[in-house]
N, C-alpha and C. Protein backbone atom coordinates (compact mmCIF):
# COMPACT_ATOMS: atom_id res chain seq x y z
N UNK A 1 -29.01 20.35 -14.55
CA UNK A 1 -29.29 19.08 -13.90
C UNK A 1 -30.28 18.30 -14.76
N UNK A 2 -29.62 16.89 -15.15
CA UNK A 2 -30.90 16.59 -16.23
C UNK A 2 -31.61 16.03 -15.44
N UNK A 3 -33.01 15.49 -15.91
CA UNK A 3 -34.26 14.90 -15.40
C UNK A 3 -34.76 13.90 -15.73
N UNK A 4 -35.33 12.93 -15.82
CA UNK A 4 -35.83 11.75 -15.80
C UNK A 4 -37.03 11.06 -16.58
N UNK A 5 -37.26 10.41 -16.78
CA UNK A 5 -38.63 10.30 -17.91
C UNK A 5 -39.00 9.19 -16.61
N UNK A 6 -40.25 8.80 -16.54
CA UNK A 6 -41.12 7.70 -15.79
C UNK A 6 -40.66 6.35 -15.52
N UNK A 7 -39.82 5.98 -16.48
CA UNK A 7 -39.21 4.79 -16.31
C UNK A 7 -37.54 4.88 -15.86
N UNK A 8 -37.47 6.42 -15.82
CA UNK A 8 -35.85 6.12 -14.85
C UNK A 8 -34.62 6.71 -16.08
N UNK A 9 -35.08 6.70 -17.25
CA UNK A 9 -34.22 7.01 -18.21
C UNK A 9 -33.55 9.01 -18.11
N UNK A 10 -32.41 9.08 -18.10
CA UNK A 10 -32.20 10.55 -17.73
C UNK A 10 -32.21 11.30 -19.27
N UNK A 11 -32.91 12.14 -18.92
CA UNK A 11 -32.19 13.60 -20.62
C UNK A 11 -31.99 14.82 -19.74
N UNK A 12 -31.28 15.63 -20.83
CA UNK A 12 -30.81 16.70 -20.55
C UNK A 12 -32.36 18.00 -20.54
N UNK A 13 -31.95 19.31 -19.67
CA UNK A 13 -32.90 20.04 -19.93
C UNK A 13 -32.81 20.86 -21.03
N UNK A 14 -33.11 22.38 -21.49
CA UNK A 14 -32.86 22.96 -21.70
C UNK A 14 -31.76 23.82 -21.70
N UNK A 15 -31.77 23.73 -20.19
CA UNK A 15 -31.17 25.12 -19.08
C UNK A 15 -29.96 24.17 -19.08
N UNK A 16 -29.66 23.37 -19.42
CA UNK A 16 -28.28 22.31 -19.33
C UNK A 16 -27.31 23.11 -20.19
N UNK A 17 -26.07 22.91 -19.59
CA UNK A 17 -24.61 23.52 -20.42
C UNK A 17 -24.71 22.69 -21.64
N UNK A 18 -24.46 22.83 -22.41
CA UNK A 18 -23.96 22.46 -23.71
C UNK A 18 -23.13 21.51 -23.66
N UNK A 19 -21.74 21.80 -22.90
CA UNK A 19 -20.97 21.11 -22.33
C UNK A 19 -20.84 19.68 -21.70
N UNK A 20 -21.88 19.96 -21.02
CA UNK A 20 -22.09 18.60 -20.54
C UNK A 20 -22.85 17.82 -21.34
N UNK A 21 -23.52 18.03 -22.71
CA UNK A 21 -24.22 17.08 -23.03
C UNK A 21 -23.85 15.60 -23.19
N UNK A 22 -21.93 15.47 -23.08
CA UNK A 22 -21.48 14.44 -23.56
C UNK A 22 -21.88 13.23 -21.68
N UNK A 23 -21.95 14.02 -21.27
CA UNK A 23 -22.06 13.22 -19.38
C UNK A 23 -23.03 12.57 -19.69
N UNK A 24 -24.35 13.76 -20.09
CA UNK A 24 -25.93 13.43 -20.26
C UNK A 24 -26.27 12.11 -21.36
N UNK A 25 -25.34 12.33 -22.47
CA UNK A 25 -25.50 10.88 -23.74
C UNK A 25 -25.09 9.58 -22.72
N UNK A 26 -24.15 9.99 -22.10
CA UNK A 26 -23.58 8.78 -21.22
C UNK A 26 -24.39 8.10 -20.25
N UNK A 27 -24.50 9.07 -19.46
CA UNK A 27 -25.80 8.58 -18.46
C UNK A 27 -26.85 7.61 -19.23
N UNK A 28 -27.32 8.55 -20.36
CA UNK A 28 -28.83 7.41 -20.96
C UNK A 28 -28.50 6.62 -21.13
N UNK A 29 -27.05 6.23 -21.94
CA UNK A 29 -26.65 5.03 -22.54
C UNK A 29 -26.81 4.25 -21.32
N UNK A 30 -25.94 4.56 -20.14
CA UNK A 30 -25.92 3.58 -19.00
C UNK A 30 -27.22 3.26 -18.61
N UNK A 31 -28.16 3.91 -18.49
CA UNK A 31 -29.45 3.50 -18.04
C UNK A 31 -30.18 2.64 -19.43
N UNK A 32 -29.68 2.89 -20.59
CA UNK A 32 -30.23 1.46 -21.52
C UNK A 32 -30.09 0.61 -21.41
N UNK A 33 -28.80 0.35 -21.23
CA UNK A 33 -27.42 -0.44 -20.63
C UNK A 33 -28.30 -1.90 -20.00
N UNK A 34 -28.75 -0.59 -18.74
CA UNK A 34 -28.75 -1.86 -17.18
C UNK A 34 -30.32 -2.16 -17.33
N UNK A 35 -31.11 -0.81 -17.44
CA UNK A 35 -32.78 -1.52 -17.60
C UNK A 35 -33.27 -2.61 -18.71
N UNK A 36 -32.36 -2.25 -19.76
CA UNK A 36 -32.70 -3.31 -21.10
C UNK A 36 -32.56 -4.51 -20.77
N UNK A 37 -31.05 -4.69 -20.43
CA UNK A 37 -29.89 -5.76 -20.79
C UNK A 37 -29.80 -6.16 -22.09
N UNK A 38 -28.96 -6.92 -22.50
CA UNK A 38 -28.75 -7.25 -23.64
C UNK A 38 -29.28 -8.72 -24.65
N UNK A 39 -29.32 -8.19 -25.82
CA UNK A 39 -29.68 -9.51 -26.40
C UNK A 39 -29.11 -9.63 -27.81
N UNK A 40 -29.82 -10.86 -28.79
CA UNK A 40 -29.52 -11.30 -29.83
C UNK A 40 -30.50 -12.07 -30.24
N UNK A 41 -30.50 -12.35 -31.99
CA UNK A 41 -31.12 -13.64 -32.35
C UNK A 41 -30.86 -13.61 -33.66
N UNK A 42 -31.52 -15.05 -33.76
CA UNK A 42 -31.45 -15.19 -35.40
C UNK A 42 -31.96 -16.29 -35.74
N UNK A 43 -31.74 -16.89 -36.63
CA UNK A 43 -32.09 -18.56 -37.06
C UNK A 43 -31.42 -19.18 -37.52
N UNK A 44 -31.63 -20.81 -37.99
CA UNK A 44 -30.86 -21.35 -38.16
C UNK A 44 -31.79 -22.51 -38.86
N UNK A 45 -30.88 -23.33 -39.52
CA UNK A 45 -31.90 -24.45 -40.37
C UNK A 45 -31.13 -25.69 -39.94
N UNK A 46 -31.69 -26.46 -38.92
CA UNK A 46 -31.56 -27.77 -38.77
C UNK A 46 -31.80 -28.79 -39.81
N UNK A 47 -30.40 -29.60 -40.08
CA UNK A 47 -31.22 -30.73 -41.02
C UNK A 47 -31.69 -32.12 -40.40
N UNK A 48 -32.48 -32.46 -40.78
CA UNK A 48 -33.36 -33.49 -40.15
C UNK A 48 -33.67 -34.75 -41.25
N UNK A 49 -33.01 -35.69 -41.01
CA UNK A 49 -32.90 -37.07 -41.51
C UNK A 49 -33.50 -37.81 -41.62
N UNK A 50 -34.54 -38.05 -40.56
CA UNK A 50 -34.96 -39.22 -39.53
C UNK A 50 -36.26 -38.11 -38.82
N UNK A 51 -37.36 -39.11 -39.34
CA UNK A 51 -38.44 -38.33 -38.47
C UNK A 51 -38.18 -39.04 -36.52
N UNK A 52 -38.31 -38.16 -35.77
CA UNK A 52 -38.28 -38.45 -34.11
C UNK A 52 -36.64 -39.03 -33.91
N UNK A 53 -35.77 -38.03 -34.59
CA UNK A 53 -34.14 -38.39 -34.15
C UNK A 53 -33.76 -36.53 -34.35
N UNK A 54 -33.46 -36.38 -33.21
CA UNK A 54 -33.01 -34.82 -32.73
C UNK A 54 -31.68 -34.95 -33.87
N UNK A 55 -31.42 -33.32 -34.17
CA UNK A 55 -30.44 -32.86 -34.72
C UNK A 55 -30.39 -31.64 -33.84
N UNK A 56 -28.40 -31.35 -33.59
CA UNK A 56 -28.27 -30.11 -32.99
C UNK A 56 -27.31 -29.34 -33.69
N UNK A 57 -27.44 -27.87 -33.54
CA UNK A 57 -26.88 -27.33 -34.07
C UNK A 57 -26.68 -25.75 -33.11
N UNK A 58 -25.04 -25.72 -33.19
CA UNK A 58 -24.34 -25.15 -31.90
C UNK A 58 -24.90 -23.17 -32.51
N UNK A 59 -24.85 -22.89 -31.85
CA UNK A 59 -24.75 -21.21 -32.07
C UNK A 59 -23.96 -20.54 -31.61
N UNK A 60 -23.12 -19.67 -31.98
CA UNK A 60 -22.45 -18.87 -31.49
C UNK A 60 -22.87 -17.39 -31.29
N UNK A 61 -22.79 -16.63 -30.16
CA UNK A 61 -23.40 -15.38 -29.59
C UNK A 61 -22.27 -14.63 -29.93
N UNK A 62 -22.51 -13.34 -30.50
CA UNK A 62 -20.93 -12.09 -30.59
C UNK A 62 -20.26 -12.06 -29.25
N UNK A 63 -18.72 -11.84 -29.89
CA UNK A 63 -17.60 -11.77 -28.60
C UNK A 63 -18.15 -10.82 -27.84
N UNK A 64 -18.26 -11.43 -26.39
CA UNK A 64 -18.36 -10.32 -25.50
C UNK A 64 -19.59 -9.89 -25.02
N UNK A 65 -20.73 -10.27 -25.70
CA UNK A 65 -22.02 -9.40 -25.12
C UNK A 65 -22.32 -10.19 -24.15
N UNK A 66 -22.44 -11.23 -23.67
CA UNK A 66 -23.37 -11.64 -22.63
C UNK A 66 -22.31 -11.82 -21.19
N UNK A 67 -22.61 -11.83 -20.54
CA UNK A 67 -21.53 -11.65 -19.07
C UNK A 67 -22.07 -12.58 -18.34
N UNK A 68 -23.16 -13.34 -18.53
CA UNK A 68 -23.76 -14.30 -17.40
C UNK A 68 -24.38 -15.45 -18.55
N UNK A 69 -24.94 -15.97 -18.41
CA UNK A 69 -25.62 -17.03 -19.41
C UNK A 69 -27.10 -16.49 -19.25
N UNK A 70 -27.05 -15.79 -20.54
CA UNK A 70 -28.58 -15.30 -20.92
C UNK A 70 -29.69 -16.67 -21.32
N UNK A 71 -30.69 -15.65 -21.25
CA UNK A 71 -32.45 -16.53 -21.13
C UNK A 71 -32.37 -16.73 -22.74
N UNK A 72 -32.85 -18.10 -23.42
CA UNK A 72 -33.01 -18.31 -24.65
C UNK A 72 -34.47 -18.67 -25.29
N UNK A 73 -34.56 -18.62 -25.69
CA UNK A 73 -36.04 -18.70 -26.15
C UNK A 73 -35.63 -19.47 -27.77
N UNK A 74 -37.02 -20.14 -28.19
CA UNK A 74 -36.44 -21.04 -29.69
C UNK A 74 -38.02 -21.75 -30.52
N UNK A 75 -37.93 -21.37 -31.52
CA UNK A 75 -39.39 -21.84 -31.79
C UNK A 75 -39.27 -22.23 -32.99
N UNK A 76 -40.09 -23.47 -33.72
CA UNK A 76 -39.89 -23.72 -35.12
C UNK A 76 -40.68 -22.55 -35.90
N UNK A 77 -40.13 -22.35 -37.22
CA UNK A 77 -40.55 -22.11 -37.80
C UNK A 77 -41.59 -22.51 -39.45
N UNK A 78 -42.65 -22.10 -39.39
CA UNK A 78 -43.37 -22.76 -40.91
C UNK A 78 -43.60 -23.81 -40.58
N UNK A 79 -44.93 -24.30 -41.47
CA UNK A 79 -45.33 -25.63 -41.08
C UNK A 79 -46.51 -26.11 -40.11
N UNK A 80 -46.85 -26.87 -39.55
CA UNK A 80 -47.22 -27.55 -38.43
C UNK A 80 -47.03 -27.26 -37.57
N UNK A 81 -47.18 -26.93 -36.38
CA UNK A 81 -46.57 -26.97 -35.34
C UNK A 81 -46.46 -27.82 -34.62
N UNK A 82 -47.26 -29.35 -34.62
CA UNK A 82 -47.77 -30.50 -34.25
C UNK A 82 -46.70 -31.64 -35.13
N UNK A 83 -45.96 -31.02 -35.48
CA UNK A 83 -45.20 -31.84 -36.49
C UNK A 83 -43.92 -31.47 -36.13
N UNK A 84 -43.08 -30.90 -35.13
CA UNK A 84 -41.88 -30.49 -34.75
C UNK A 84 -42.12 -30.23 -32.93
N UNK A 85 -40.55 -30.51 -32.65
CA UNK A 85 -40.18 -30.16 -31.48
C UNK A 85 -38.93 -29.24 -31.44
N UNK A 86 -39.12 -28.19 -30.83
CA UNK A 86 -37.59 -27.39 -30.49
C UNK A 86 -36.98 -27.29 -29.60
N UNK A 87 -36.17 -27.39 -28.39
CA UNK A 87 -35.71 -27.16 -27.48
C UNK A 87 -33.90 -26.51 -27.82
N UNK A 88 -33.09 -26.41 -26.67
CA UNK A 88 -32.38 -25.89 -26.29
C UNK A 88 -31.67 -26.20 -25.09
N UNK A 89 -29.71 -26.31 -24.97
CA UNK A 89 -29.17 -27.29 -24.55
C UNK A 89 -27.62 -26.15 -23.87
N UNK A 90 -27.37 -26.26 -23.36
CA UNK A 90 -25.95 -26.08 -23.11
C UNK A 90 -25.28 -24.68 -23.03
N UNK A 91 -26.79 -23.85 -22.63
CA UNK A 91 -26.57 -22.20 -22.68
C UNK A 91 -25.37 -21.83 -22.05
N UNK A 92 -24.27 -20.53 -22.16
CA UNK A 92 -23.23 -20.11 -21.60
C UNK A 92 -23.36 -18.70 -22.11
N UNK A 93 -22.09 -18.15 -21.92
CA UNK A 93 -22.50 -17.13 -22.28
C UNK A 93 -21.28 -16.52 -23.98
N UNK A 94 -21.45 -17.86 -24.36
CA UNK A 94 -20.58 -17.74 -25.97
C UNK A 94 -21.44 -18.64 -26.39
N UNK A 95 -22.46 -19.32 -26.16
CA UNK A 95 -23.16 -19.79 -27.54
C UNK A 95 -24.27 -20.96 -26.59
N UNK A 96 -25.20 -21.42 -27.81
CA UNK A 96 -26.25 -22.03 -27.42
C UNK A 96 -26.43 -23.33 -28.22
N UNK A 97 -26.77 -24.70 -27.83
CA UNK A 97 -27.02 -25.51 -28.88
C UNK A 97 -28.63 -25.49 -28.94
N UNK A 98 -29.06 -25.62 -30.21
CA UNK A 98 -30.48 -25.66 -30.57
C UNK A 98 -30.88 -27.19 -30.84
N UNK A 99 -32.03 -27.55 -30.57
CA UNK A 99 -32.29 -28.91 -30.86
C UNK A 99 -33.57 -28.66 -31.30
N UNK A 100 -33.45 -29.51 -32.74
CA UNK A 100 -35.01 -29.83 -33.33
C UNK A 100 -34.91 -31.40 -33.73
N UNK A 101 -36.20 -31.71 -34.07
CA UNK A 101 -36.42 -33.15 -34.48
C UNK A 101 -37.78 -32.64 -35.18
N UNK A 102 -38.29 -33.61 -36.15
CA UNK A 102 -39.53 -33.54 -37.06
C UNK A 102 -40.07 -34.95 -35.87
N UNK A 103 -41.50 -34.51 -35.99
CA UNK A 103 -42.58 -36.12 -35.11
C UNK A 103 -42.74 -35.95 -36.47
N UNK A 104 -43.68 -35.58 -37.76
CA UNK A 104 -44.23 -36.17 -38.39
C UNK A 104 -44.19 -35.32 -39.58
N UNK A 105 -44.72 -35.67 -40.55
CA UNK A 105 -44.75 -34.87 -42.38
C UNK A 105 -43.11 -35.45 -42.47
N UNK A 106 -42.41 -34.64 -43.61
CA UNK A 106 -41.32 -34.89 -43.78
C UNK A 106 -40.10 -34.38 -43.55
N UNK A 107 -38.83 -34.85 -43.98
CA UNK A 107 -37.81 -34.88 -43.75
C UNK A 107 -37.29 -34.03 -44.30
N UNK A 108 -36.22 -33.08 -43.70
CA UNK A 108 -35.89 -32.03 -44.67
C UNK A 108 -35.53 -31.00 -43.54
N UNK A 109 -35.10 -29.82 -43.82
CA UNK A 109 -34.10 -28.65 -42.64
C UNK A 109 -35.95 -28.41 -42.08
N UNK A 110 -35.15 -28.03 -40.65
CA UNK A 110 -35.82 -27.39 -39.73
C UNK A 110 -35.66 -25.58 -39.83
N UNK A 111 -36.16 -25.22 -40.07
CA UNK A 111 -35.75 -23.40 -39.47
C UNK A 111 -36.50 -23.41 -38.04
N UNK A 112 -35.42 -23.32 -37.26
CA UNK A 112 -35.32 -22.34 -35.99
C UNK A 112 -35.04 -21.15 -35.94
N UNK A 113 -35.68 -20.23 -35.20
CA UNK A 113 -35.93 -18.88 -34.74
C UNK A 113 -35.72 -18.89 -33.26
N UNK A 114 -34.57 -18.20 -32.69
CA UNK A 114 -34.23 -18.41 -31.87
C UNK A 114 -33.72 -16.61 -31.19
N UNK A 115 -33.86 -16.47 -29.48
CA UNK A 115 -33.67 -15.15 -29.15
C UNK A 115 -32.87 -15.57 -27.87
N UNK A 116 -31.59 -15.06 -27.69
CA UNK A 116 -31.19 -14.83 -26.02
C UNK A 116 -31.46 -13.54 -26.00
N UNK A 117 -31.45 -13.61 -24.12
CA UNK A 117 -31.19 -12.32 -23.77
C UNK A 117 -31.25 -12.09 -22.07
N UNK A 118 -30.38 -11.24 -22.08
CA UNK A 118 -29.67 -10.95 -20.61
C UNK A 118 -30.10 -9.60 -19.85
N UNK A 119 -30.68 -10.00 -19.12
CA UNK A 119 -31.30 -8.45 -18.10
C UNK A 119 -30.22 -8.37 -17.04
């Protein structure tokens, strides 16, 4: 009978069949599964033309992982921080549009750093 760690996650004992270890891999997986949920990220380089004129740029999430429209999170990267805006537009659960714009310094790609993720 396997047993439990503090947060709910199952392993096998000792005294466990051998046999079953393949039930026991399964079980944990499922309990990563559902306590984790799932996620992704990455970045992306907005180009930016026009200081205070948004540029968007769509993202696509891998086939299949998200089942609901996951939580996104998005932050510029380098630079100022007083000198950029980032937001985020049109979440589903196949992709995200990112939005940056420059307020001030110059013109030139944005890098966004960007994370979904689905509990």
């Amino acid at each position: 009978m396997p047993a439990n760690t503090p947060r709910g996650y199952p392993y096998p004992l000792g005294t466990d069949r051998v046999m079953d270890g393949d039930d026991s891999i399964h079980n944990l997986a499922s309990a990563v599964d559902t306590k984790l949920g799932v996620a992704c990220g990455g970045q992306v380089s907005i180009p930016i033309s026009a200081l205070n004129t948004p540029s968007v740029v769509a993202v696509t999430f891998p086939v299949g992982l998200f089942t609901a429209s996951p939580f996104v999170l998005a932050t510029g990267g380098g630079g100022n921080p007083h000198q950029f805006a980032v937001s985020w537009t049109a979440t589903t659960t196949t992709g995200v549009n990112i939005v940056g714009a420059r307020t001030a310094g110059s013109v030139g790609a944005l890098v966004v750093y960007w994370a979904a993720h689905q509990i």
